[in-house]
Protein backbone atom coordinates (compact mmCIF):
# COMPACT_ATOMS: atom_id res chain seq x y z
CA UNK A 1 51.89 30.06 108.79
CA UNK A 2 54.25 31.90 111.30
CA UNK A 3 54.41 31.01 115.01
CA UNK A 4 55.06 33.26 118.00
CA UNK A 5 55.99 31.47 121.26
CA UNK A 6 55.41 33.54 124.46
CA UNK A 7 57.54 32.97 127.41
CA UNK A 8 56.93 35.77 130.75
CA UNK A 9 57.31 35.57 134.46
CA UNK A 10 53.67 36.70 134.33
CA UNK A 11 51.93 33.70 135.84
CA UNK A 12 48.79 31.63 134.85
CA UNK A 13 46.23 33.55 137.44
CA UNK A 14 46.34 37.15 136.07
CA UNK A 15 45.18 39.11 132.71
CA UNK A 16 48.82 39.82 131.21
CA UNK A 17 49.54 36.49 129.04
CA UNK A 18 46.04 36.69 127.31
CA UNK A 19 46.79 40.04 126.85
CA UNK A 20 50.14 39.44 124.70
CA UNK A 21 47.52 36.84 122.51
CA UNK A 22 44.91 39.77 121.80
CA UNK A 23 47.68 41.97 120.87
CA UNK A 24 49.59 39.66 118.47
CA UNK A 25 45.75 38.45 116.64
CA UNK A 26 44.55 42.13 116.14
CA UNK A 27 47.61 42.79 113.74
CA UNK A 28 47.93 39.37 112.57
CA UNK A 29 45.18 36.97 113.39
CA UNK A 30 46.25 34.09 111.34
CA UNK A 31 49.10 33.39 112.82
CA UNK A 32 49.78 30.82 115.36
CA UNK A 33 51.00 31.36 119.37
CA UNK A 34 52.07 28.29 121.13
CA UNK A 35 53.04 29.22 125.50
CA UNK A 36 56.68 28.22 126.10
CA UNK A 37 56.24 28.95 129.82
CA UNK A 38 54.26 31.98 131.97
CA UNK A 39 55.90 30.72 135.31
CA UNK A 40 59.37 31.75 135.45
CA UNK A 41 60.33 32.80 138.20
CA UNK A 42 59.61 36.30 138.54
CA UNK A 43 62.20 38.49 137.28
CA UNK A 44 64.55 35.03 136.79
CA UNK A 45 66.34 36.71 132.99
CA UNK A 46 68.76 33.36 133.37
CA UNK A 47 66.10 31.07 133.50
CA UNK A 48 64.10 32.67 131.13
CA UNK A 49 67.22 31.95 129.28
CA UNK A 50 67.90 29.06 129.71
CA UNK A 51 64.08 27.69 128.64
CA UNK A 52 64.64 29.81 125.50
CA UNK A 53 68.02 27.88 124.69
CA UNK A 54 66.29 24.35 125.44
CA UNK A 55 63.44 25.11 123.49
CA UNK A 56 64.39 27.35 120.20
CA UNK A 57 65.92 24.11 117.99
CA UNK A 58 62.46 22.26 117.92
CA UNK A 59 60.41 25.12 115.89
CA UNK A 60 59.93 25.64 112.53
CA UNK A 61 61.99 27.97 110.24
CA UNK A 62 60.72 31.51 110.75
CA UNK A 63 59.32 31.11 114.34
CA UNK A 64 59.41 34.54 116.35
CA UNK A 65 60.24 34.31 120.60
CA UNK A 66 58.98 36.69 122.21
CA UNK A 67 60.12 36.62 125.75
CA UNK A 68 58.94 39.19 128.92
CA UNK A 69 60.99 39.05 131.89
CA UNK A 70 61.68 42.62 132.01
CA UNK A 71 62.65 44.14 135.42
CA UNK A 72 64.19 46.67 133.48
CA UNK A 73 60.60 47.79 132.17
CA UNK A 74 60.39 51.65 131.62
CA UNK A 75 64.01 52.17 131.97
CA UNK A 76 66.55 53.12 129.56
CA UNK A 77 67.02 49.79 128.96
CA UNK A 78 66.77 48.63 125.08
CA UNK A 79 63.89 46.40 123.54
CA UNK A 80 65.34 44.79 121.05
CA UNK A 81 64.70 42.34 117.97
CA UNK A 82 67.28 39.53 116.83
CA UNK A 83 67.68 36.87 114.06
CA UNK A 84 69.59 33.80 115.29
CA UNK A 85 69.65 32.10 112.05
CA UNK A 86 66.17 31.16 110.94
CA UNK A 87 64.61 31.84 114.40
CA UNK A 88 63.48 35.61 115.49
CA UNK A 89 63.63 37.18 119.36
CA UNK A 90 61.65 39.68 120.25
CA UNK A 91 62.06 41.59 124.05
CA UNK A 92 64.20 43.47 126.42
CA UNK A 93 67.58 43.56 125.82
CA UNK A 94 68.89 42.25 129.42
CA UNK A 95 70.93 39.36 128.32
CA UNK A 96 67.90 36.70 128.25
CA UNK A 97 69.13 35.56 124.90
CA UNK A 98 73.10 35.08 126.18
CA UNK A 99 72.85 30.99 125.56
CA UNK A 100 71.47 31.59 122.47
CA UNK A 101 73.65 33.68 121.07
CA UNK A 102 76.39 32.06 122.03
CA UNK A 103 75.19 28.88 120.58
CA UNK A 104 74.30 30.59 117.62
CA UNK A 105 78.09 31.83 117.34
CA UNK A 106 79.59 28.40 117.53
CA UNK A 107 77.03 27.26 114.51
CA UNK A 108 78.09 29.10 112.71
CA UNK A 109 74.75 31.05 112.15
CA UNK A 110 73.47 34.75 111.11
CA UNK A 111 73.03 36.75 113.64
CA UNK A 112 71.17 40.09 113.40
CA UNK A 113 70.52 42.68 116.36
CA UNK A 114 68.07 45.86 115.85
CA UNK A 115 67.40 48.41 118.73
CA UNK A 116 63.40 48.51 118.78
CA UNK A 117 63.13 52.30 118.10
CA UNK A 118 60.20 52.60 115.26
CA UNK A 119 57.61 53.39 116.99
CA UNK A 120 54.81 53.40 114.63
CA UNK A 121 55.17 49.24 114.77
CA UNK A 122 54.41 49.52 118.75
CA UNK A 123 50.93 50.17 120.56
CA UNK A 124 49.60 53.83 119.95
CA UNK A 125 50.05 54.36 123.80
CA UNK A 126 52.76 52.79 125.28
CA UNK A 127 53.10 52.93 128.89
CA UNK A 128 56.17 52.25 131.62
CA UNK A 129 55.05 49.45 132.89
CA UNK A 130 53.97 46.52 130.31
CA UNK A 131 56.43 47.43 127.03
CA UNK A 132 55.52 43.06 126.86
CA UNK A 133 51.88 44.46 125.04
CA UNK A 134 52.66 47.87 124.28
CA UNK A 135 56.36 47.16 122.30
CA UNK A 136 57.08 43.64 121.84
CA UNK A 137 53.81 41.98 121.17
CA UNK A 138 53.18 44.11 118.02
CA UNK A 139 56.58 44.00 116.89
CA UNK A 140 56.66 40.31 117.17
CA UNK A 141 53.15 40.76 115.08
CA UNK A 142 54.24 42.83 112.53
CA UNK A 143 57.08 40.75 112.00
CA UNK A 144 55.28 38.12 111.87
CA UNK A 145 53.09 40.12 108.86
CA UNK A 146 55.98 40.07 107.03
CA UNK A 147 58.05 43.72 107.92
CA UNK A 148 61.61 43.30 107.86
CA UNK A 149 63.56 42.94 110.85
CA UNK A 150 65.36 46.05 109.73
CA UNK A 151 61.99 48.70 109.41
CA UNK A 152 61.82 47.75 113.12
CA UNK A 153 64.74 49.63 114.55
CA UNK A 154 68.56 50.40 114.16
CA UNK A 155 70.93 47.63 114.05
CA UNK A 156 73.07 46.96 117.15
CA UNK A 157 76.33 45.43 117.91
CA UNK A 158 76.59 45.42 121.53
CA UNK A 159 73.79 43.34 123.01
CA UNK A 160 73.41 42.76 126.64
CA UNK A 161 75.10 39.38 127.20
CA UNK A 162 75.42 37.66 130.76
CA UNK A 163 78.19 35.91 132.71
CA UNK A 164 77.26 32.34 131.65
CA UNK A 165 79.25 30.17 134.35
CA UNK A 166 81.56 27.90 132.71
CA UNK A 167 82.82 24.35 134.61
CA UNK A 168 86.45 25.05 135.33
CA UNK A 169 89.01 22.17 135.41
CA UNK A 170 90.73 20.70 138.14
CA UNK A 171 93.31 17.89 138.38
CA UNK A 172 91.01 15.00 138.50
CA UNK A 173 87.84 16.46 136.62
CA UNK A 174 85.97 19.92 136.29
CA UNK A 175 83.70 21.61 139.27
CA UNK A 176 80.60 23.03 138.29
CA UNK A 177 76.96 24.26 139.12
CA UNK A 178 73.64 23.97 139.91
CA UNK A 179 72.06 26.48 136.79
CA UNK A 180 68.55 24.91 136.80
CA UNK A 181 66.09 23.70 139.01
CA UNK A 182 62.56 21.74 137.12
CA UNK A 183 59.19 21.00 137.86
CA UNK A 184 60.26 17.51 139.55
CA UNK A 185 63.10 18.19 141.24
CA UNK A 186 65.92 17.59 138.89
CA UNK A 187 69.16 19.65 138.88
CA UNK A 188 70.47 20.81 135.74
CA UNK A 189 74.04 21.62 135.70
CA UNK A 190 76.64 23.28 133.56
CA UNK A 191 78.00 20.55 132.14
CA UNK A 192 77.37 19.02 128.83
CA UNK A 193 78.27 15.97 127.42
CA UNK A 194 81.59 16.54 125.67
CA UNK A 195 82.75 16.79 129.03
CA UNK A 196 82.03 13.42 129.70
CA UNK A 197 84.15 12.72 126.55
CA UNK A 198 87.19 10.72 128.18
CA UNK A 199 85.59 7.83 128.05
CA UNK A 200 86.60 7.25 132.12
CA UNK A 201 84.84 6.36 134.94
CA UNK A 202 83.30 9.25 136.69
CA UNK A 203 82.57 9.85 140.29
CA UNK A 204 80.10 12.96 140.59
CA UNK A 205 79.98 14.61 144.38
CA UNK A 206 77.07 16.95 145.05
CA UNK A 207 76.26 18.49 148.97
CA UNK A 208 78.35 15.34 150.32
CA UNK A 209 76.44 12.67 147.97
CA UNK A 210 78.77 10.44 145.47
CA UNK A 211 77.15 9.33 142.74
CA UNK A 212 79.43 6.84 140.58
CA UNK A 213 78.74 6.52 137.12
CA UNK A 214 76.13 8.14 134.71
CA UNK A 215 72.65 6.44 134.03
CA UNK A 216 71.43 6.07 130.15
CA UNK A 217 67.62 6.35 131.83
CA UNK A 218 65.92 6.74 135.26
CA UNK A 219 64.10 3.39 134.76
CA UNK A 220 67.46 1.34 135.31
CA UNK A 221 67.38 2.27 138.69
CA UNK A 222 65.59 1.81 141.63
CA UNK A 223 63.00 4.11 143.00
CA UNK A 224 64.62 6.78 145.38
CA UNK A 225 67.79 6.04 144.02
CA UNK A 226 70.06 9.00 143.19
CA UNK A 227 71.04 8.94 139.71
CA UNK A 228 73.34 11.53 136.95
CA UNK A 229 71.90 11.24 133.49
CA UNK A 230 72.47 13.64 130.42
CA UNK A 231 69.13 15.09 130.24
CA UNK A 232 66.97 15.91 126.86
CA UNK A 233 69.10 19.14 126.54
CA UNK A 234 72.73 17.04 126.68
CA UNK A 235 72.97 18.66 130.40
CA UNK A 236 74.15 16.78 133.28
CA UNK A 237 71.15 16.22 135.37
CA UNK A 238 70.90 14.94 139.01
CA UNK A 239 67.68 13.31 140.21
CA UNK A 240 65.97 11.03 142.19
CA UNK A 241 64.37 8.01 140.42
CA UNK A 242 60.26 9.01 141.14
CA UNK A 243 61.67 11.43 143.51
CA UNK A 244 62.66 15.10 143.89
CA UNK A 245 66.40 15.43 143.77
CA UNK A 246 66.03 19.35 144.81
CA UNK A 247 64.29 18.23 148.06
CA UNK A 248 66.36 15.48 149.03
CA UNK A 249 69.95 16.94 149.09
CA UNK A 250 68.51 20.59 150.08
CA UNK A 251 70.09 22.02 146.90
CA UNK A 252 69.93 25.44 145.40
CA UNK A 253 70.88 27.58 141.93
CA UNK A 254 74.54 28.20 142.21
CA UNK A 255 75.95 25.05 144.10
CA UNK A 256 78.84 23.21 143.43
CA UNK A 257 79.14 19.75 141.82
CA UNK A 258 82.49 18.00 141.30
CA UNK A 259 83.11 15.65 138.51
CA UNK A 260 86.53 13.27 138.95
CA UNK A 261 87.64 10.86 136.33
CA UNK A 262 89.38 8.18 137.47
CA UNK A 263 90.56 4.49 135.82
């Protein structure tokens, strides 16, 4: 049985989630929908992104994303579908799928791009404003009822692929960002843990704080205590133990953090 995963910037208090569901079940009712998220930040296409990347490895073969956060909607902007290997993406083509492609890439993997221009696989009226229901719902549906990727539109070469910030070396270490901010506070960074690979101490500065050393767990520390640990995703995460790391260093998207190696 196919699954669709939804991820929008819709929100949990109004119609347009549900709506995605009734679309999907009218063309194929058997299959199965399981919410990723419906509170990205609104209009947020790199941390729509970034969920997508965390989240794509731990479904089945076959599983279709279909992800709306689409400030682009009713512009000349592209829906598109893609095949990352054995995982399908259905939505706008405004670079929401730039980690996963690029992840894709170094795998190794397939990769298939089609410019959503069929429009007998869409809603019969399609309207400027919520291409989510009237475009990539039933696409993702029709997929999901078994229509090649290619009846859905033209292939592509040239999808919309954003700026993801690298960390950049220095003399002593790399200096990186802030690309993430969670539920509980936590920072997630740019770094992953190859670059952690030396096999040196480490001394991590963040808004003035030094934190020395990573953490295999938060429970090794002491509540309120600000710790580094490689997070579920292999990113470099800051937090405070039982705490909210975002709160208590005043930190935003986009700032700095300096890793030196020393010993």
């Amino acid at each position: 049985m196919t699954v669709i995963t939804l991820t929008t910037d819709f929100g949990s208090g109004d119609h347009e989630a549900g709506v995605l569901k009734g679309v999907i079940w009218q063309i194929a009712p058997d299959v199965k929908i399981a919410d990723l998220s419906h509170d990205i930040a609104p209009h947020d296409i790199f941390e729509a992104g970034i969920l997508l990347w965390r989240a794509v490895p731990y479904f089945p073969d076959g599983t279709i994303h279909v992800v709306v956060v689409d400030p682009g909607v009713g512009t000349s902007r592209r829906g598109i579908a893609a095949r990352f290997g054995s995982q399908y993406f259905v939505g706008p083509d405004n670079g929401l799928v730039s980690m996963l492609l690029e992840k894709s890439e170094e795998n190794g993997e397939i990769i298939e791009f089609v410019h959503l221009d069929q429009p007998q696989y869409w809603m019969p009226e399609v309207t400027n404003v919520f291409h989510g229901r009237d475009v990539f719902a039933p696409v993702a549906a029709h997929l999901a009822e078994g229509i090649p990727m290619n009846l859905l539109g033209s292939p592509i070469i040239n999808p919309i692929r954003l700026n993801i910030p690298k960390p950049t070396r220095t003399t002593q270490g790399w200096i990186g960002l802030v690309i993430h901010i969670d539920h509980f506070g936590n920072l997630s960074t740019n770094f992953q843990a190859f670059h952690f690979s030396q096999q040196k101490e480490v001394m991590i500065i963040i808004k003035g704080e030094k934190i020395a050393g990573l953490v295999s767990t938060f429970g090794n520390s002491r509540p309120g205590t600000l710790v580094a640990v490689l997070d579920s995703s292999g990113l470099l995460a800051i937090s405070v133990v039982n705490g909210n790391a975002s709160e208590f260093l005043q930190a935003s998207v986009g700032d700095k953090i300096e890793v030196i190696f020393h010993g």
